[in-house]
C-alpha atoms as a PDB file:
ATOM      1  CA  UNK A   1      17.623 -76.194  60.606  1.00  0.00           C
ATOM      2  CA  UNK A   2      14.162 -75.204  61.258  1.00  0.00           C
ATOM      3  CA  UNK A   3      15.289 -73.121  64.085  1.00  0.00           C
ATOM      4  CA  UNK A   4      18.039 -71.532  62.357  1.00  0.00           C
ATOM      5  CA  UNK A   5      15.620 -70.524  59.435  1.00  0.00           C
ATOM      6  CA  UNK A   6      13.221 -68.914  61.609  1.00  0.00           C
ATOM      7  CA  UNK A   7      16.057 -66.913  63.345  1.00  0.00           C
ATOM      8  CA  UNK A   8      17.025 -65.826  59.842  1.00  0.00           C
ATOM      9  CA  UNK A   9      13.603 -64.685  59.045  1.00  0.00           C
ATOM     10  CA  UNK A  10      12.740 -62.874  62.673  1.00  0.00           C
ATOM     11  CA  UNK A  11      16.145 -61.023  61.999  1.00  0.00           C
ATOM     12  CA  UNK A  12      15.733 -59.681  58.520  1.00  0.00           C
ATOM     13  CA  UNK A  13      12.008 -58.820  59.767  1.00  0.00           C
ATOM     14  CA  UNK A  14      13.083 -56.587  62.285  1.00  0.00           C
ATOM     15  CA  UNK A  15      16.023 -54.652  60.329  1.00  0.00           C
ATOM     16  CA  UNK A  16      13.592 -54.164  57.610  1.00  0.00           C
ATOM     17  CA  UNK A  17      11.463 -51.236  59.114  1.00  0.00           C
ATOM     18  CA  UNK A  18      15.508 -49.673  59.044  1.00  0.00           C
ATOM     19  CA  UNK A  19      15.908 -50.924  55.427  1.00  0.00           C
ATOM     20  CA  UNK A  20      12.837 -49.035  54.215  1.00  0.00           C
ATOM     21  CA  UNK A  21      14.242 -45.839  56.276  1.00  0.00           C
ATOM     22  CA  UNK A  22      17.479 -45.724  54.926  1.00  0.00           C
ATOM     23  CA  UNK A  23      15.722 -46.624  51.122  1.00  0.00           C
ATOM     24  CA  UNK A  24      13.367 -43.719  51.047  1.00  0.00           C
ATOM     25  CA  UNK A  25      15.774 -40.723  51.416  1.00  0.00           C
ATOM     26  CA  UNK A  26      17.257 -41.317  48.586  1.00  0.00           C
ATOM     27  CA  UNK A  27      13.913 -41.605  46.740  1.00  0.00           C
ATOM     28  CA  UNK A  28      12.658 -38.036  48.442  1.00  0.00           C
ATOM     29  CA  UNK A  29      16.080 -36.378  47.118  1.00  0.00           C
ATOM     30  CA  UNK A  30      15.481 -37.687  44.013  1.00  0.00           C
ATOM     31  CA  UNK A  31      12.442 -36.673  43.377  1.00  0.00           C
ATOM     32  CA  UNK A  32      12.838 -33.324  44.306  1.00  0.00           C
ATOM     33  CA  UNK A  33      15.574 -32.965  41.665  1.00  0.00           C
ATOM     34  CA  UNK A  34      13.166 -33.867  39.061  1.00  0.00           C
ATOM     35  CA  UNK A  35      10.452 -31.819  40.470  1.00  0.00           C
ATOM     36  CA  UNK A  36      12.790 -28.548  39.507  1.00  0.00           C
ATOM     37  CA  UNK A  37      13.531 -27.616  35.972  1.00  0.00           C
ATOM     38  CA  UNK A  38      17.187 -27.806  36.037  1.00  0.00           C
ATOM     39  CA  UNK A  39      19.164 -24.985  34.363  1.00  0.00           C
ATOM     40  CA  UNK A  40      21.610 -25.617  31.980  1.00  0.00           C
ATOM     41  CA  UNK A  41      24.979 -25.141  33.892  1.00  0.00           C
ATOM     42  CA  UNK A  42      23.246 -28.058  36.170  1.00  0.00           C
ATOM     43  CA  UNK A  43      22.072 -30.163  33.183  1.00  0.00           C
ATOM     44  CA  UNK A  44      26.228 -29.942  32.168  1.00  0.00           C
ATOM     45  CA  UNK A  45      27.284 -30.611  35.502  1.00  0.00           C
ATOM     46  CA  UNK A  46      25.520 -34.064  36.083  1.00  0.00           C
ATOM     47  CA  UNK A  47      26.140 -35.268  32.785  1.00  0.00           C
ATOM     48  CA  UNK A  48      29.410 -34.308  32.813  1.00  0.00           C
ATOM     49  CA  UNK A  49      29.666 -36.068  36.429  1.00  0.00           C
ATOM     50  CA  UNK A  50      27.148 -38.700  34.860  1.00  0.00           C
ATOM     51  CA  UNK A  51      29.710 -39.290  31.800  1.00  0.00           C
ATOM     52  CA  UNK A  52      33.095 -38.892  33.826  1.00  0.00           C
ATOM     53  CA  UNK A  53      31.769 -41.864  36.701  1.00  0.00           C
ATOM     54  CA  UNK A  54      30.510 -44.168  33.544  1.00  0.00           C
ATOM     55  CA  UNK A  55      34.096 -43.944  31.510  1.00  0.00           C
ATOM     56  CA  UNK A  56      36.243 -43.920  34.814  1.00  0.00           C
ATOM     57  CA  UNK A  57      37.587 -40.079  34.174  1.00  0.00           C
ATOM     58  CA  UNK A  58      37.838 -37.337  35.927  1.00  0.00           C
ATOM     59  CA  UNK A  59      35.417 -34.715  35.008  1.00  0.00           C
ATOM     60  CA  UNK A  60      38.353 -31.915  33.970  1.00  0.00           C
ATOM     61  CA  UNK A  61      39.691 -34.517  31.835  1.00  0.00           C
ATOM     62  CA  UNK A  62      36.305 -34.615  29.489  1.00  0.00           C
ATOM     63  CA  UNK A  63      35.776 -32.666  26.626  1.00  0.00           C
ATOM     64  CA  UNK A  64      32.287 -31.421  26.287  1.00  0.00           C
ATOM     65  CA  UNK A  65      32.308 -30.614  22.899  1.00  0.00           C
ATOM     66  CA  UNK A  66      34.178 -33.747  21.906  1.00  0.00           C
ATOM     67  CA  UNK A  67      32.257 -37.315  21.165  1.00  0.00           C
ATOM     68  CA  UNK A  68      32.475 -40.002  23.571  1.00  0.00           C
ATOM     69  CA  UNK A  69      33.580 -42.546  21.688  1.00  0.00           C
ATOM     70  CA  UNK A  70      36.724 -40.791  21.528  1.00  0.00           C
ATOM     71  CA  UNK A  71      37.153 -40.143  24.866  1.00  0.00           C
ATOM     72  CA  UNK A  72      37.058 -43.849  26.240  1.00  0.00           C
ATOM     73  CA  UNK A  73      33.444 -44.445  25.742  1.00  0.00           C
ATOM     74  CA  UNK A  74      32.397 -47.347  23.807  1.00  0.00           C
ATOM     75  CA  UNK A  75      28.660 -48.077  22.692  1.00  0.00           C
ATOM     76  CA  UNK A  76      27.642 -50.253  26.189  1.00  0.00           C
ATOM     77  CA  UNK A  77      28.798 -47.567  27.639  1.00  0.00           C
ATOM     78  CA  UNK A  78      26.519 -45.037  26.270  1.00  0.00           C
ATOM     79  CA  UNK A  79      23.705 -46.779  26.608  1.00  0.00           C
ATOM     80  CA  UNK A  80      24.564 -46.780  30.216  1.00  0.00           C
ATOM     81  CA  UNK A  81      24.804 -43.292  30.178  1.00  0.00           C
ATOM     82  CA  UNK A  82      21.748 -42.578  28.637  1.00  0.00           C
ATOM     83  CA  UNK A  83      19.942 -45.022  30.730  1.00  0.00           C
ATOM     84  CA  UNK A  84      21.418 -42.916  34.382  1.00  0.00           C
ATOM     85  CA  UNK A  85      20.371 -39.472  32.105  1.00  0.00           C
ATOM     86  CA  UNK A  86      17.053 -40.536  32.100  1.00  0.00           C
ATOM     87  CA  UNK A  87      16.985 -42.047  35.781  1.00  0.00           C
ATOM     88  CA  UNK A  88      18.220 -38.788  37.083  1.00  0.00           C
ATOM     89  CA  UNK A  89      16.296 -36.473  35.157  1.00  0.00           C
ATOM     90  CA  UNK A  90      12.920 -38.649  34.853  1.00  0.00           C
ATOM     91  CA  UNK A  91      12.690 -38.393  31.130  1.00  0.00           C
ATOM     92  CA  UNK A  92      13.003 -40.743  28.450  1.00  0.00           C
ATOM     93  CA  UNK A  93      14.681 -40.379  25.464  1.00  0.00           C
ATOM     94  CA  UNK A  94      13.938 -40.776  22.308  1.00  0.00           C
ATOM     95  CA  UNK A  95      15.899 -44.065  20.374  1.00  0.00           C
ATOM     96  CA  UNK A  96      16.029 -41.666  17.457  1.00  0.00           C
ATOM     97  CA  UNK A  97      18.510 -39.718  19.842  1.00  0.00           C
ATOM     98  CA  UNK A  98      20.850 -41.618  20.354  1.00  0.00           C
ATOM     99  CA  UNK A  99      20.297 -44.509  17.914  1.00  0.00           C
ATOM    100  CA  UNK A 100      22.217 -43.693  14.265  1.00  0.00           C
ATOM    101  CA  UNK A 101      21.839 -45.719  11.068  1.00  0.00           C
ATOM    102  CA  UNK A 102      21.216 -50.014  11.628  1.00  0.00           C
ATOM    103  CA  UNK A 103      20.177 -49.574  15.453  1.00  0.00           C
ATOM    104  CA  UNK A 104      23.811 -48.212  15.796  1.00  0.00           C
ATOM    105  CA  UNK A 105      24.981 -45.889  18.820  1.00  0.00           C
ATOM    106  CA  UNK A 106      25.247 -41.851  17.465  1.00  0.00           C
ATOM    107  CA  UNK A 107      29.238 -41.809  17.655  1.00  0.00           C
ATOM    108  CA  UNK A 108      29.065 -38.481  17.623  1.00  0.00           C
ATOM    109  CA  UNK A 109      27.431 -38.118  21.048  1.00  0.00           C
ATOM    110  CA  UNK A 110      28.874 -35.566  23.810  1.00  0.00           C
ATOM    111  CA  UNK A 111      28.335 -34.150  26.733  1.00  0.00           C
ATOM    112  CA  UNK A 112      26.909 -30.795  24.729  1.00  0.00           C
ATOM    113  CA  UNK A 113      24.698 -32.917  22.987  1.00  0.00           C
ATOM    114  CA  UNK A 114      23.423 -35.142  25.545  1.00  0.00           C
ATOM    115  CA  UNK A 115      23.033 -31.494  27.607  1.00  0.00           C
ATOM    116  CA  UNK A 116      20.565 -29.973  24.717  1.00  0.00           C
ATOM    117  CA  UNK A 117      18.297 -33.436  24.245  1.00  0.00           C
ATOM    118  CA  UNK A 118      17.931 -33.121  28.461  1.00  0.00           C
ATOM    119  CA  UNK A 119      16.586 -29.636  27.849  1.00  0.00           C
ATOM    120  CA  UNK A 120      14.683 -30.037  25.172  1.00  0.00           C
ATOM    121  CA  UNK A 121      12.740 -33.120  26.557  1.00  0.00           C
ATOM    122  CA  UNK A 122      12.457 -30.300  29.684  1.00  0.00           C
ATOM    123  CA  UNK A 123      11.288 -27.619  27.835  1.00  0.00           C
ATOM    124  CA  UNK A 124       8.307 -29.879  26.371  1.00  0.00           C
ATOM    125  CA  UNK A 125       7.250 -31.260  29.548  1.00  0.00           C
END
């Protein structure tokens, strides 16, 4: 047993130098994307990519203009979304934003609005 957990710990040791490797590209990349105001048309596009992968759509099928809730989203959901919005762009937003009346998700939410709280929190970086 002794033997078998020191094999166990010699092999993850040595593939770990490769972990770290792979790990750190996708840091770099990400990164950079933040580093760069993004313009609108690319603010729309990853939402709407954000958005589409989150409710299980495909991206022609989503309604910018229209809230999520009606679309297939339900309130987990956009609180998943929101939390991927701010990982990708490196902002926060506000509760306030998203957050109606009693701690309640906005149900009004869409891709347009999510689109002008990313470039406002931009703008006032």
């Amino acid at each position: 047993m002794k033997r078998l957990t020191i094999f166990l710990i010699t092999v993850i040791f040595l593939q770990l130098p490769s972990i770290q490797a792979v790990d750190s590209k996708p840091i770099k990349e990400s990164q950079q994307k933040t580093e760069k105001k993004a313009s609108k048309q690319t603010i729309d596009h990853i939402i709407l990519n954000i958005v589409a992968e989150t409710i299980k759509k495909a991206p022609e099928k989503i309604d910018i203009k229209k809230a999520l809730i009606t679309q297939g989203a339900d309130e987990l959901m956009i609180v998943e979304i929101v939390m991927m919005v701010e990982d990708e762009f490196n902002i926060e937003i506000p509760d306030k934003d998203y957050f109606g009346k009693n701690d309640k998700v906005n149900k009004k939410l869409s891709v347009k609005i999510f689109v002008e709280i990313v470039s406002r929190i931009q703008k006032n970086k």
